[in-house]
C-alpha atoms as a PDB file:
ATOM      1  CA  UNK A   1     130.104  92.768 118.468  1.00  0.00           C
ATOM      2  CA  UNK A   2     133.093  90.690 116.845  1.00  0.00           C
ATOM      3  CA  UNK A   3     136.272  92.254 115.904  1.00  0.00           C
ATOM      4  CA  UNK A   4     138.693  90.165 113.887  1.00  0.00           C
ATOM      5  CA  UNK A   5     142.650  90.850 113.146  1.00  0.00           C
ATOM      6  CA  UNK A   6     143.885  88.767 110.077  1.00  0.00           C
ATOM      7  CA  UNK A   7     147.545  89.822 109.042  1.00  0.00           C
ATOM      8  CA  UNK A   8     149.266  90.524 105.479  1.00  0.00           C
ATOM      9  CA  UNK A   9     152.027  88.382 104.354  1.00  0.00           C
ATOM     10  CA  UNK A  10     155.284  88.691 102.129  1.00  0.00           C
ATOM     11  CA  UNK A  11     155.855  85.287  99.919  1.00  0.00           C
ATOM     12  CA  UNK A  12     159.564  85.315  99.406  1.00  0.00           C
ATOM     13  CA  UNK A  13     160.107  81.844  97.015  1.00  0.00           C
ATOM     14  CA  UNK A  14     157.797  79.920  95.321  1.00  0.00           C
ATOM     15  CA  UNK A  15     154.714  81.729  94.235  1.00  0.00           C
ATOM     16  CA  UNK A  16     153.015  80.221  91.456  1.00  0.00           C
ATOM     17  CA  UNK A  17     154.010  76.784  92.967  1.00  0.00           C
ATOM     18  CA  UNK A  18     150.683  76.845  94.636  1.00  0.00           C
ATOM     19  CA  UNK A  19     148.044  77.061  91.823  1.00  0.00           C
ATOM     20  CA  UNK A  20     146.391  73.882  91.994  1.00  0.00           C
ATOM     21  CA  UNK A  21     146.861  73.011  88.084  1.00  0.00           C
ATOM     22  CA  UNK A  22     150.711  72.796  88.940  1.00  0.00           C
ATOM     23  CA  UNK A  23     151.016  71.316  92.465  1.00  0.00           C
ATOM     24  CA  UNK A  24     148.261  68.614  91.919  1.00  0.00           C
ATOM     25  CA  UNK A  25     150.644  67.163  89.399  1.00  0.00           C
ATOM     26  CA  UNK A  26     154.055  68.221  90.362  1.00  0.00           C
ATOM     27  CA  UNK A  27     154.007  69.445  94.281  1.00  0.00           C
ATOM     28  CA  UNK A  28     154.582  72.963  95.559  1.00  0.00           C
ATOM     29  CA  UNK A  29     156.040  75.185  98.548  1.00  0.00           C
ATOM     30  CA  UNK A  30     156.061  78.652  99.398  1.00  0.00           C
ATOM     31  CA  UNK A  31     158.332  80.589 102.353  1.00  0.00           C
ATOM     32  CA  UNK A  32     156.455  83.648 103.660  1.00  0.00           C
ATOM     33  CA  UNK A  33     156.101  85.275 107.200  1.00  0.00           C
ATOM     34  CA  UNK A  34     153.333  87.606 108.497  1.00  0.00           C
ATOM     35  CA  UNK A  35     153.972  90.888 109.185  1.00  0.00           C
ATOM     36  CA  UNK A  36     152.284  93.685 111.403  1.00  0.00           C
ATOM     37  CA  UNK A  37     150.145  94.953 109.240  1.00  0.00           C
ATOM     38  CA  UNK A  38     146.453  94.126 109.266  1.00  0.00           C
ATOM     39  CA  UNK A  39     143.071  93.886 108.055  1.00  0.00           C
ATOM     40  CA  UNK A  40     140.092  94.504 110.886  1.00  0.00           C
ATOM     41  CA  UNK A  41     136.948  93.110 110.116  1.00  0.00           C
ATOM     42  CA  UNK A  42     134.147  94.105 112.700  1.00  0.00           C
ATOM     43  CA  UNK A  43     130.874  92.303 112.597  1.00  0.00           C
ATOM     44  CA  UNK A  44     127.442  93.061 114.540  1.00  0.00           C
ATOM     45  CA  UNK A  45     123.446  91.815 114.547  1.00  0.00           C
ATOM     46  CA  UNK A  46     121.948  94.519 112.547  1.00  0.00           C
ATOM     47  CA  UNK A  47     118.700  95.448 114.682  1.00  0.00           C
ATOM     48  CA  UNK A  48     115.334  95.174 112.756  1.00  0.00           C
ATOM     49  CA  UNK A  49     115.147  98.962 112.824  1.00  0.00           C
ATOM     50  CA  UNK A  50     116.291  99.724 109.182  1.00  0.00           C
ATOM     51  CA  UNK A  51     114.574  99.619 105.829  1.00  0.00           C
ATOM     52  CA  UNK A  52     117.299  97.231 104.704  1.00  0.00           C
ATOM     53  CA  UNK A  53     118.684  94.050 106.717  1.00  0.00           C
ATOM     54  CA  UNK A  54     122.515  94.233 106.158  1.00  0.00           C
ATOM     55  CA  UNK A  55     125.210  96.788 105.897  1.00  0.00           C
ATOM     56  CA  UNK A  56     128.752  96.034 104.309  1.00  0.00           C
ATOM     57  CA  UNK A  57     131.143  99.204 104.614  1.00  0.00           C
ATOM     58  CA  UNK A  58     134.364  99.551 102.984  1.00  0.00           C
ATOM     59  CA  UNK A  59     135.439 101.876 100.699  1.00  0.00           C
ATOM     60  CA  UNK A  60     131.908 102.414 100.450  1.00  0.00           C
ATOM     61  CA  UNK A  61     128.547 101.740 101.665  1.00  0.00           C
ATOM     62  CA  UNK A  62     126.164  98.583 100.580  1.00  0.00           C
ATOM     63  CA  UNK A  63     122.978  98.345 102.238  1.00  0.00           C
ATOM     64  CA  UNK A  64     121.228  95.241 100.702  1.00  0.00           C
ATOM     65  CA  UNK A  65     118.055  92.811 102.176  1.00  0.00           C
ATOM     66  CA  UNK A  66     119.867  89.514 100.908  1.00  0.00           C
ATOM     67  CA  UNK A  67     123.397  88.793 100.025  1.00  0.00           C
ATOM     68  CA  UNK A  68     122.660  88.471  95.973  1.00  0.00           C
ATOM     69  CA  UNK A  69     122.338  92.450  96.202  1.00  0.00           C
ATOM     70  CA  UNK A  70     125.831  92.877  97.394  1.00  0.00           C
ATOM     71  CA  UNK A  71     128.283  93.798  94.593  1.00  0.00           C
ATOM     72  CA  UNK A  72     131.584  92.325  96.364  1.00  0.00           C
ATOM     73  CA  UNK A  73     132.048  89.202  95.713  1.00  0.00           C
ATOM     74  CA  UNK A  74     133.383  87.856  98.835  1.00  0.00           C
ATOM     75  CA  UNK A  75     130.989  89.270 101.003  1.00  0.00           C
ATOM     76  CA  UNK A  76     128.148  87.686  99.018  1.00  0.00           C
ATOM     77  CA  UNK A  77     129.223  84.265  98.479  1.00  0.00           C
ATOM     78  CA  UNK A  78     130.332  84.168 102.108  1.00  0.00           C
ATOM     79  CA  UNK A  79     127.093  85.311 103.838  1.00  0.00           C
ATOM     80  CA  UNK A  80     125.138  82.571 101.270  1.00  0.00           C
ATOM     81  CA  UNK A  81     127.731  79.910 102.304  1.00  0.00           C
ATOM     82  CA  UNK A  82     127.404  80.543 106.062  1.00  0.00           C
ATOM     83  CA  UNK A  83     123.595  81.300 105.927  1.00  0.00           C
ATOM     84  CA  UNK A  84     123.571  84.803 107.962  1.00  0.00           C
ATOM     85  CA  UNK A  85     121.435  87.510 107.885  1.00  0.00           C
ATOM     86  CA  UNK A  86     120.704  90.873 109.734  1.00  0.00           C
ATOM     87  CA  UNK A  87     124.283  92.053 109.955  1.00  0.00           C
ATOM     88  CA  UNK A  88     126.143  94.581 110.084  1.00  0.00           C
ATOM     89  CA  UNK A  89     130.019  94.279 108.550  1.00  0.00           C
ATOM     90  CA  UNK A  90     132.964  96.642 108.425  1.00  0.00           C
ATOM     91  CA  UNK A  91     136.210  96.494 106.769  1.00  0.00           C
ATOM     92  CA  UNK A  92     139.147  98.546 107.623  1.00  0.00           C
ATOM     93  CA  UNK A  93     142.781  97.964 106.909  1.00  0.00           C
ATOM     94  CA  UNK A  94     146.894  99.204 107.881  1.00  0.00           C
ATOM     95  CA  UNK A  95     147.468  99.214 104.032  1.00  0.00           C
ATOM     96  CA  UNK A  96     145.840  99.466 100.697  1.00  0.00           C
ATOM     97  CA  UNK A  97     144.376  96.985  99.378  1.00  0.00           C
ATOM     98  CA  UNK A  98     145.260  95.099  96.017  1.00  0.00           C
ATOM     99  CA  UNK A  99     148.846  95.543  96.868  1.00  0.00           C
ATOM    100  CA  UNK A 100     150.097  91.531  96.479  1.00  0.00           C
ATOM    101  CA  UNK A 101     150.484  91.850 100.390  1.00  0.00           C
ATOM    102  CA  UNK A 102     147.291  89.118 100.429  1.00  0.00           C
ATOM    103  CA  UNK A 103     144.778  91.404 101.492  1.00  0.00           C
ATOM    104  CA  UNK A 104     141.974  90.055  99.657  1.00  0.00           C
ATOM    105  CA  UNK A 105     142.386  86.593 101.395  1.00  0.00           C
ATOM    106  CA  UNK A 106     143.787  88.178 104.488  1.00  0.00           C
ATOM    107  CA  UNK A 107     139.981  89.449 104.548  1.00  0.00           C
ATOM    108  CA  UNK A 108     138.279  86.260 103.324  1.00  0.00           C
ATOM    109  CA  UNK A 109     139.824  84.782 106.305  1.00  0.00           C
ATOM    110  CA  UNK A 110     138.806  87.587 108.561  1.00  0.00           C
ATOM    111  CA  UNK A 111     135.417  87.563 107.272  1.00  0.00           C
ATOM    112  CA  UNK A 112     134.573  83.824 107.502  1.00  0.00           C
ATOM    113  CA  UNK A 113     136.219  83.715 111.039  1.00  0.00           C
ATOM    114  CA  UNK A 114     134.011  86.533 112.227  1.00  0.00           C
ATOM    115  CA  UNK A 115     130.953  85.351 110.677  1.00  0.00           C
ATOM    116  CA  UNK A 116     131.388  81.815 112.342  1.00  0.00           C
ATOM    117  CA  UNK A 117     132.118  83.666 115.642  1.00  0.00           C
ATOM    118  CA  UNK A 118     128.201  85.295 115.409  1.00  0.00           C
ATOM    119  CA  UNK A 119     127.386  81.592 115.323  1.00  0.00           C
ATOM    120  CA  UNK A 120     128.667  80.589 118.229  1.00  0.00           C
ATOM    121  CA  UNK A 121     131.481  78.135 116.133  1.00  0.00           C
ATOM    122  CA  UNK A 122     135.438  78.906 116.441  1.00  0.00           C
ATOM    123  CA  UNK A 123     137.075  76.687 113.631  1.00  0.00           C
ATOM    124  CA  UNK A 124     140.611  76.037 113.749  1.00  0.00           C
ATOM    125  CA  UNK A 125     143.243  78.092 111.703  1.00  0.00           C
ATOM    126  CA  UNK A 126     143.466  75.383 109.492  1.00  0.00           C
ATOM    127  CA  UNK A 127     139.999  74.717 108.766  1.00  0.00           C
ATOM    128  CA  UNK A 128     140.106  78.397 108.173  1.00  0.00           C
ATOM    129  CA  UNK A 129     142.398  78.404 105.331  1.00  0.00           C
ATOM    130  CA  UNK A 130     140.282  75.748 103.886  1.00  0.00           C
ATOM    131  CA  UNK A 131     137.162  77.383 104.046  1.00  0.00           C
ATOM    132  CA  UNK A 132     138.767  80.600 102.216  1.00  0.00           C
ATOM    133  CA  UNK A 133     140.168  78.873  99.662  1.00  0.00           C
ATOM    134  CA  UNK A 134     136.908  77.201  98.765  1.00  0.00           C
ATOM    135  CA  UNK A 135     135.691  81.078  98.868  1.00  0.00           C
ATOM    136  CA  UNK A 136     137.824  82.635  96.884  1.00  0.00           C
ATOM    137  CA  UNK A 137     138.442  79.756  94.588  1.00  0.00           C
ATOM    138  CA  UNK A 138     135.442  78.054  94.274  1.00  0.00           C
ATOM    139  CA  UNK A 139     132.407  79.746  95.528  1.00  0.00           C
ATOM    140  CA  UNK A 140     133.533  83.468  94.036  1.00  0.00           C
ATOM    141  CA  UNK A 141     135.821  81.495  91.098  1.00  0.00           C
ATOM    142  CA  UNK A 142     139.086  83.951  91.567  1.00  0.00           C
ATOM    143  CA  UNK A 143     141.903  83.193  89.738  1.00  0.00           C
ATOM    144  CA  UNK A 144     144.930  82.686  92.006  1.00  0.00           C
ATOM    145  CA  UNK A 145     146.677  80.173  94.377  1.00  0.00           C
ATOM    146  CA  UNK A 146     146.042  79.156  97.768  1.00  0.00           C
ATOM    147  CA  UNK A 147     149.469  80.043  99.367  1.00  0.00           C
ATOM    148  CA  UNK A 148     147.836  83.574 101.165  1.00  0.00           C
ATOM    149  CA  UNK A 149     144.697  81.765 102.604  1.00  0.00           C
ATOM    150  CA  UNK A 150     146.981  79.124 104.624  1.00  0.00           C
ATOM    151  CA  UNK A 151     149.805  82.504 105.635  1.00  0.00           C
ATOM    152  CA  UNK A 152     147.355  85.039 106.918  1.00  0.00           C
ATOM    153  CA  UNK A 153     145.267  82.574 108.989  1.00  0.00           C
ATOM    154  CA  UNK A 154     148.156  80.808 110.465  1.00  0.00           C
ATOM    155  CA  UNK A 155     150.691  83.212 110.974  1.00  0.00           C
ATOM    156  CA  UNK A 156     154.496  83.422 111.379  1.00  0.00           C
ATOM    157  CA  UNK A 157     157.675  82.835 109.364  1.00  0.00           C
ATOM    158  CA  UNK A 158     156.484  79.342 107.356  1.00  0.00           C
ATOM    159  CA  UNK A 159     157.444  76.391 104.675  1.00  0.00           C
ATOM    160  CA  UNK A 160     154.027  75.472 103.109  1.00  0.00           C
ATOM    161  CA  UNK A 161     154.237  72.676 100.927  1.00  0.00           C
ATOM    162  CA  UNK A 162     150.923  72.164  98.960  1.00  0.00           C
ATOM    163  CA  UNK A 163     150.242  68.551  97.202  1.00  0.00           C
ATOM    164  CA  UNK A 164     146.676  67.202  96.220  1.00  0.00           C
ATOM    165  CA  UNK A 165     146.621  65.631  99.527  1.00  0.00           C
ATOM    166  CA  UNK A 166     146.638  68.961 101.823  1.00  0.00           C
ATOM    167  CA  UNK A 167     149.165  71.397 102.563  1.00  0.00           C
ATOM    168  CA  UNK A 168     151.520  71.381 105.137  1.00  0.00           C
ATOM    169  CA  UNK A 169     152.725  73.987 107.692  1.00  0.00           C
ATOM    170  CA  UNK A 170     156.210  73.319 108.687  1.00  0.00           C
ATOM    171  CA  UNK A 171     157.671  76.874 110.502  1.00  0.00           C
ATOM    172  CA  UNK A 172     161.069  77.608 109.669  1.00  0.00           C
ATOM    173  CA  UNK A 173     164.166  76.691 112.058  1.00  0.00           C
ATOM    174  CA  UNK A 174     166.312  80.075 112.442  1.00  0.00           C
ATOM    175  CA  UNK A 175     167.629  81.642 115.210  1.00  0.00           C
ATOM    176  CA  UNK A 176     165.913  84.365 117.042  1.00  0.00           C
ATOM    177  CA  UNK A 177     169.283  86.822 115.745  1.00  0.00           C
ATOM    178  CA  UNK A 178     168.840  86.026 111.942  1.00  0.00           C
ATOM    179  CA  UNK A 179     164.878  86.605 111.761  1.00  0.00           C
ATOM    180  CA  UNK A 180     165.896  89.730 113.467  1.00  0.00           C
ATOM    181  CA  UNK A 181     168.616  90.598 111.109  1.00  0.00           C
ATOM    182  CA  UNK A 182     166.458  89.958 108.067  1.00  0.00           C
ATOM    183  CA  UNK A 183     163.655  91.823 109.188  1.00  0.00           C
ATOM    184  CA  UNK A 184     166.283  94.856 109.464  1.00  0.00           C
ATOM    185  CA  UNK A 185     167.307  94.329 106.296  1.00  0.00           C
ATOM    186  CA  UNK A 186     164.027  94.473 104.167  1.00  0.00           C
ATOM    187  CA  UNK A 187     162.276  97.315 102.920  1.00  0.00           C
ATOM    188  CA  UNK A 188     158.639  97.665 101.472  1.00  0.00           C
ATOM    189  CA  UNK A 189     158.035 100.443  98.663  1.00  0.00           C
ATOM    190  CA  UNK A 190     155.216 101.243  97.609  1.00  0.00           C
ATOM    191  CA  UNK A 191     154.728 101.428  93.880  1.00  0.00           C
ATOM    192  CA  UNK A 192     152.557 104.180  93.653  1.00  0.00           C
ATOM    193  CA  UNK A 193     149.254 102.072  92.323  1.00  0.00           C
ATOM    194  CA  UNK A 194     147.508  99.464  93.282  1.00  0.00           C
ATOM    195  CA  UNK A 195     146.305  96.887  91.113  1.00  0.00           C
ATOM    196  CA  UNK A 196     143.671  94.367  90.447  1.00  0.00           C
ATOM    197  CA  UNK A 197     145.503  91.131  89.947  1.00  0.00           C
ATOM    198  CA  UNK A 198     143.020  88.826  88.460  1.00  0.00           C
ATOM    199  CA  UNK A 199     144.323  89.211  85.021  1.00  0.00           C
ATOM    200  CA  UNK A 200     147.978  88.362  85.992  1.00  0.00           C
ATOM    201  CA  UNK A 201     147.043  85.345  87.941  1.00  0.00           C
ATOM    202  CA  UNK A 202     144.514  83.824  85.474  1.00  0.00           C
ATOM    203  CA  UNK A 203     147.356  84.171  82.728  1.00  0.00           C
ATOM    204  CA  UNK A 204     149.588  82.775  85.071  1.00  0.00           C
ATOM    205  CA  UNK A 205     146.724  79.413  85.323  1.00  0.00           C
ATOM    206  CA  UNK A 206     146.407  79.361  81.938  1.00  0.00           C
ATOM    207  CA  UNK A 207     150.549  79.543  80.760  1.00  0.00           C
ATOM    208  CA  UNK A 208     151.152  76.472  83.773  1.00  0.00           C
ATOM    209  CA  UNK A 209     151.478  74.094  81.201  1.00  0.00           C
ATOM    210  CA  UNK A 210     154.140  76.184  79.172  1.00  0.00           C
ATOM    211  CA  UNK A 211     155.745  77.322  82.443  1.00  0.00           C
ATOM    212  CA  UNK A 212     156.554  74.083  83.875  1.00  0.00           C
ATOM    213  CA  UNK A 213     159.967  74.720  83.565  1.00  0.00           C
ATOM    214  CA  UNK A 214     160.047  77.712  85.328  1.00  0.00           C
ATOM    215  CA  UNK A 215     158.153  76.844  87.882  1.00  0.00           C
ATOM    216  CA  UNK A 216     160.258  73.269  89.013  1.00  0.00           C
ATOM    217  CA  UNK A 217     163.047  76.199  89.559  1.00  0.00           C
ATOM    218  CA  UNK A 218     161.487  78.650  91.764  1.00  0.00           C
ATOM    219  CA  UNK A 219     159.903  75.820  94.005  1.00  0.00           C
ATOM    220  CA  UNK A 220     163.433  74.583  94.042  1.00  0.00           C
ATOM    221  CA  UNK A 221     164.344  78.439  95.491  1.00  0.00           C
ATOM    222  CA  UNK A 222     162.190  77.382  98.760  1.00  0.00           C
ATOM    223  CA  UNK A 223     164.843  74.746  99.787  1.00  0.00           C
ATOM    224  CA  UNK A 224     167.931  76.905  98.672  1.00  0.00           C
ATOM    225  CA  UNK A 225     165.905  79.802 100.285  1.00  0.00           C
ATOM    226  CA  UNK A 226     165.757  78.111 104.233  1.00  0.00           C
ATOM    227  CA  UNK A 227     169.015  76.593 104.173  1.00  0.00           C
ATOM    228  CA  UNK A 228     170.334  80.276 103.328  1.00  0.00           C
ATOM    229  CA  UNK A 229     168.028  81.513 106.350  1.00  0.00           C
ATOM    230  CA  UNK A 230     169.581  78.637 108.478  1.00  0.00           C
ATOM    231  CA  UNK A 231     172.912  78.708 107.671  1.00  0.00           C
ATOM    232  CA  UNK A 232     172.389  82.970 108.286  1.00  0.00           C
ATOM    233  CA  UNK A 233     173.657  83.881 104.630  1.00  0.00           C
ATOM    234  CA  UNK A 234     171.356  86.785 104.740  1.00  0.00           C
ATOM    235  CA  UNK A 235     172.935  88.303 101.698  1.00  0.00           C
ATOM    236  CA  UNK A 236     173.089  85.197  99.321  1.00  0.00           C
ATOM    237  CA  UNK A 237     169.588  85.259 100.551  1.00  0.00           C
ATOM    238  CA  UNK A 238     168.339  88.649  99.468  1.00  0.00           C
ATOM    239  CA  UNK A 239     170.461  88.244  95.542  1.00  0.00           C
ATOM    240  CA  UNK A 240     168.119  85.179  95.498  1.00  0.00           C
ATOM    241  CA  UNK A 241     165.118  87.413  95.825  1.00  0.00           C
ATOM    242  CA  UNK A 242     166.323  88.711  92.586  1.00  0.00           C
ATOM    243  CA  UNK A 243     166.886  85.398  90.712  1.00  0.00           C
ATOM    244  CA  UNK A 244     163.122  84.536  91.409  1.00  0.00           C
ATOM    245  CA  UNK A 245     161.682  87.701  90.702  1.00  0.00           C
ATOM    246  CA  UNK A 246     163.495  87.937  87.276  1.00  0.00           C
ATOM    247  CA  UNK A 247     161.565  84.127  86.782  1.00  0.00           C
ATOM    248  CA  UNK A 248     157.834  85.114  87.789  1.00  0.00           C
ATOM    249  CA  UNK A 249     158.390  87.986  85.377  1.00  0.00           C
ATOM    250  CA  UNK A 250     158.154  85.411  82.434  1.00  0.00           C
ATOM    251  CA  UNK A 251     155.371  83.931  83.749  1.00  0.00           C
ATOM    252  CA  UNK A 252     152.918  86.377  82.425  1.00  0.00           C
ATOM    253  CA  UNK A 253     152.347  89.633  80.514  1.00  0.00           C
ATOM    254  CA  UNK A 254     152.226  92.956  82.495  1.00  0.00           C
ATOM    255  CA  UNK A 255     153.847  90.989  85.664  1.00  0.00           C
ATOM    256  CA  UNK A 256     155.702  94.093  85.691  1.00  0.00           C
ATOM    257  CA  UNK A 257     156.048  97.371  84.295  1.00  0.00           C
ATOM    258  CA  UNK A 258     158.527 100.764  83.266  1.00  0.00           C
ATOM    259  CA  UNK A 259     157.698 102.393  86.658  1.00  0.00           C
ATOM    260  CA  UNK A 260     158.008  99.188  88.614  1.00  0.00           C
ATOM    261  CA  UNK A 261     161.382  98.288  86.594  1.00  0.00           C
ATOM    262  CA  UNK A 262     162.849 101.506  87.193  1.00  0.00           C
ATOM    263  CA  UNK A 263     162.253 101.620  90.975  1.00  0.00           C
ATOM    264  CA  UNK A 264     164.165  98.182  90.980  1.00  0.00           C
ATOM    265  CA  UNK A 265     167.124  99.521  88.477  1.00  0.00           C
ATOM    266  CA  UNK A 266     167.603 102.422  91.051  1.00  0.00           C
ATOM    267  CA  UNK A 267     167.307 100.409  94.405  1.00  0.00           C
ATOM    268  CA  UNK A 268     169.847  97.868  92.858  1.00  0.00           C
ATOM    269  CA  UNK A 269     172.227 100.899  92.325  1.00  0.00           C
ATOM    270  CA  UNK A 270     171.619 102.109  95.417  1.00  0.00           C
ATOM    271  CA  UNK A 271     172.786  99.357  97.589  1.00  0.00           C
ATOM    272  CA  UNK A 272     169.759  96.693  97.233  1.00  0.00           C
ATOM    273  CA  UNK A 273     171.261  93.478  96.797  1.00  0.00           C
ATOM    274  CA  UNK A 274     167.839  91.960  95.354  1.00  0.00           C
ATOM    275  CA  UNK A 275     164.169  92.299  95.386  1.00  0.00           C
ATOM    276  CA  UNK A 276     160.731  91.477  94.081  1.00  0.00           C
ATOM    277  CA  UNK A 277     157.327  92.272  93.537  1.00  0.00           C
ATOM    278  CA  UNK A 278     154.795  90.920  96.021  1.00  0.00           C
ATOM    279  CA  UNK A 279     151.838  89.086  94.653  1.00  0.00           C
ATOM    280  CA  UNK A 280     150.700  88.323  91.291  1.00  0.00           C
ATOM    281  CA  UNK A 281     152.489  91.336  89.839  1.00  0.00           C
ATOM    282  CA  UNK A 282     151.445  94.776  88.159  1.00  0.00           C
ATOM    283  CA  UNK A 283     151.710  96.926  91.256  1.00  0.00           C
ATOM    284  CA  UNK A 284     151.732  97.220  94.816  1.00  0.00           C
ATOM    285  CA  UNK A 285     154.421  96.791  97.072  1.00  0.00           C
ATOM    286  CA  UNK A 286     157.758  96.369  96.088  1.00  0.00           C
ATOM    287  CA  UNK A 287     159.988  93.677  98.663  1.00  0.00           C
ATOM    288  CA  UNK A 288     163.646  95.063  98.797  1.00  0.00           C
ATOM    289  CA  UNK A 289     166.462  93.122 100.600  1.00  0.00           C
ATOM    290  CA  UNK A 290     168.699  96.451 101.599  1.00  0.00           C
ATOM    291  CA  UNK A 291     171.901  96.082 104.279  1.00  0.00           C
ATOM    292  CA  UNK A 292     170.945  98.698 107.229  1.00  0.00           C
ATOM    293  CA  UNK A 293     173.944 101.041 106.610  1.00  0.00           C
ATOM    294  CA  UNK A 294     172.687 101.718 102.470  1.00  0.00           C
ATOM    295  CA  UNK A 295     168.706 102.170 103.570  1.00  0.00           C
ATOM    296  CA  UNK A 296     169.338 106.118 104.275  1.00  0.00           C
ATOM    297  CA  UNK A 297     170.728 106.337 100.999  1.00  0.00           C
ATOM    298  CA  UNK A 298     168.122 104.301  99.112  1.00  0.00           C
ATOM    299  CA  UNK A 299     165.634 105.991 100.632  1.00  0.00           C
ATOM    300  CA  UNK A 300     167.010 109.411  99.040  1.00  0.00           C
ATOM    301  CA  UNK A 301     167.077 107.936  96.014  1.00  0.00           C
ATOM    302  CA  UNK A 302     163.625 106.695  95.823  1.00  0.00           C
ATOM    303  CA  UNK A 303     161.621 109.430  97.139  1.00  0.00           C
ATOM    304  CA  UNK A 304     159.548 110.504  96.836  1.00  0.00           C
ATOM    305  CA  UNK A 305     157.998 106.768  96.822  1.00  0.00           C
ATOM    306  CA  UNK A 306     156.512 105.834 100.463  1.00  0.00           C
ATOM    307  CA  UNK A 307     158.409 103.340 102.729  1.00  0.00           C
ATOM    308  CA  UNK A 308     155.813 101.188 104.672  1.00  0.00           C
ATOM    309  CA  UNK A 309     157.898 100.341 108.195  1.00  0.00           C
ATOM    310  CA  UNK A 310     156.916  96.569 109.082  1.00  0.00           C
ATOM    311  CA  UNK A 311     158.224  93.946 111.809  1.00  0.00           C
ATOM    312  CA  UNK A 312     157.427  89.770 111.454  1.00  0.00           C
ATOM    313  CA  UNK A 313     154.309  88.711 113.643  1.00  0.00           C
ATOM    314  CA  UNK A 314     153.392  85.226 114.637  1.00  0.00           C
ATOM    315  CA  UNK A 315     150.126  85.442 115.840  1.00  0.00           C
ATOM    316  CA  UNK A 316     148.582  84.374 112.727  1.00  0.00           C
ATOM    317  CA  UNK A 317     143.889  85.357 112.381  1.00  0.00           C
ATOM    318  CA  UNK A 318     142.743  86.332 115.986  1.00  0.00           C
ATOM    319  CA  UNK A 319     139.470  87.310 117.511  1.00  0.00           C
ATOM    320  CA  UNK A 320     140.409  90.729 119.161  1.00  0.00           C
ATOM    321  CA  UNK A 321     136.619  91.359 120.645  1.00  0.00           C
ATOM    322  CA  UNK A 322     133.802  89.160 121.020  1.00  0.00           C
ATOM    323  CA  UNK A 323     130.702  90.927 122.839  1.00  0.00           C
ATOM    324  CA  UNK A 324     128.558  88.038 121.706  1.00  0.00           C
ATOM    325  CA  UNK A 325     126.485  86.164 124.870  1.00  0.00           C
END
């Protein structure tokens, strides 16, 4: 038996920068950290016992002979790419998924790491990411960037700067006291919904051309974003949460919405000094930037929305149990 932890991320600056249509031509970055939340993915030889060869169970159970009978789309594409059979594969997670904390690559990750683990192979975190992306991109043709593939399997508080060349993984230079002061100072609400997101992010590949613009700025917010984080302007650095989030919301229809809008309106007036969305948009979790002595009162004013507590992890996709001889 293999049991693999893959963490959720939180992109702060420069989503959208890292669809391939843009930063083939123009360059892009993303910050983001890892937090403590995670997916588990646990993965065992099915014995030949069984009227049926595999098992995948998530929020329900598919029992299928080859991987063209499974319905989700990851699953499928990655037990045809990695040629395995006779398994048994089970998905659990710390949050909900389709929440734009990454959790559908998060898993991809997860899934492909276990699944080279029953073969006796353990790729690099880098050739990881790679191999998700060309899942979720390629072999399963999702919408969508490649920033969450690269976070989730690496891990930590990161720069990635994407160009048609590769990406790059540079982690970001702060003190121990300001990571720890900004994790104090962030909040994640929940929305209330989840939300598929492949809607919002295939606009958002279609409208790159028009959005060029745009987009030039909030990759520009990376750079202004780390210096702030290095120079320990915590504040400036949470308004400019804000700035970008008021950007991706011309990116694409239905990036937001009244109920998201209004949660914002009332954290702003109740001591949030900026905020976004995480992932493509629609729903999810909500990424305020709160000073410690307002969060009591914030939290008063939102509820009855949940709060989901959260502290910064670096440990990036690990195997937690491998049983295999």
């Amino acid at each position: 038996m293999i049991t693999v932890k893959t963490p959720f991320r939180i992109s702060f600056f420069g989503g959208g920068t890292d669809y391939y249509d843009y930063f083939s031509q123009y360059g892009g970055a993303v910050l983001s950290t890892t937090m403590d939340k995670y997916c588990y993915v646990t993965l065992r030889d099915l014995p030949p016992l069984f009227d049926y060869q595999n098992q995948f169970t998530y929020s329900k159970i598919e029992r299928f002979n080859v991987p063209d009978e499974v319905s989700h789309p990851l699953v499928r594409n990655a037990l045809k790419f990695l040629s395995y059979d006779h398994i048994q594969i089970s998905y659990d997670a710390d949050l909900p998924a389709c929440s734009g904390l990454g959790t559908s690559s998060a898993f991809a990750v997860a899934l492909l790491q276990g699944l080279h683990a029953m073969r006796g192979e353990y790729p690099d975190k880098e050739s990881l990411a790679k191999e998700a992306v060309h899942l979720e991109r390629e072999l399963c043709a999702e919408a969508g960037g490649v920033q969450d593939q690269y976070a989730t399997a690496f891990g930590g508080f990161n720069r990635f700067s994407f160009t048609a060349e590769g990406v790059t993984v540079q982690p970001v230079n702060i003190s121990a006291l300001t990571k720890a002061q900004l994790e104090k100072n962030l909040m994640l609400v929940f929305t209330g919904f989840t939300r598929y997101s492949d809607a919002i992010a295939a606009e958002n590949q279609l409208n790159i051309a028009r959005n060029v613009a745009t987009l030039h700025k909030m990759a520009a917010l990376v750079d202004e974003g780390e210096k702030l984080l290095q120079q320990g302007n915590l504040d400036d650095f949470g308004r400019l949460l804000g700035e970008t989030w008021h950007m991706k919301q011309t990116l694409a229809a239905n990036t937001s919405n009244e109920t998201v809008n209004e949660i914002y309106r009332s954290a702003l007036a109740n001591g949030a000094l900026g905020g976004k969305l995480l992932g493509a948009g629609g729903g999810g979790y909500l990424l305020l930037y709160v000073p410690k002595q307002a969060q009591a009162g914030l939290r008063n004013a939102l509820e009855p929305f949940q709060f989901a507590p959260f502290a910064f992890e670096n440990g990036g996709t690990q195997i937690m149990e491998n049983t295999q001889s």
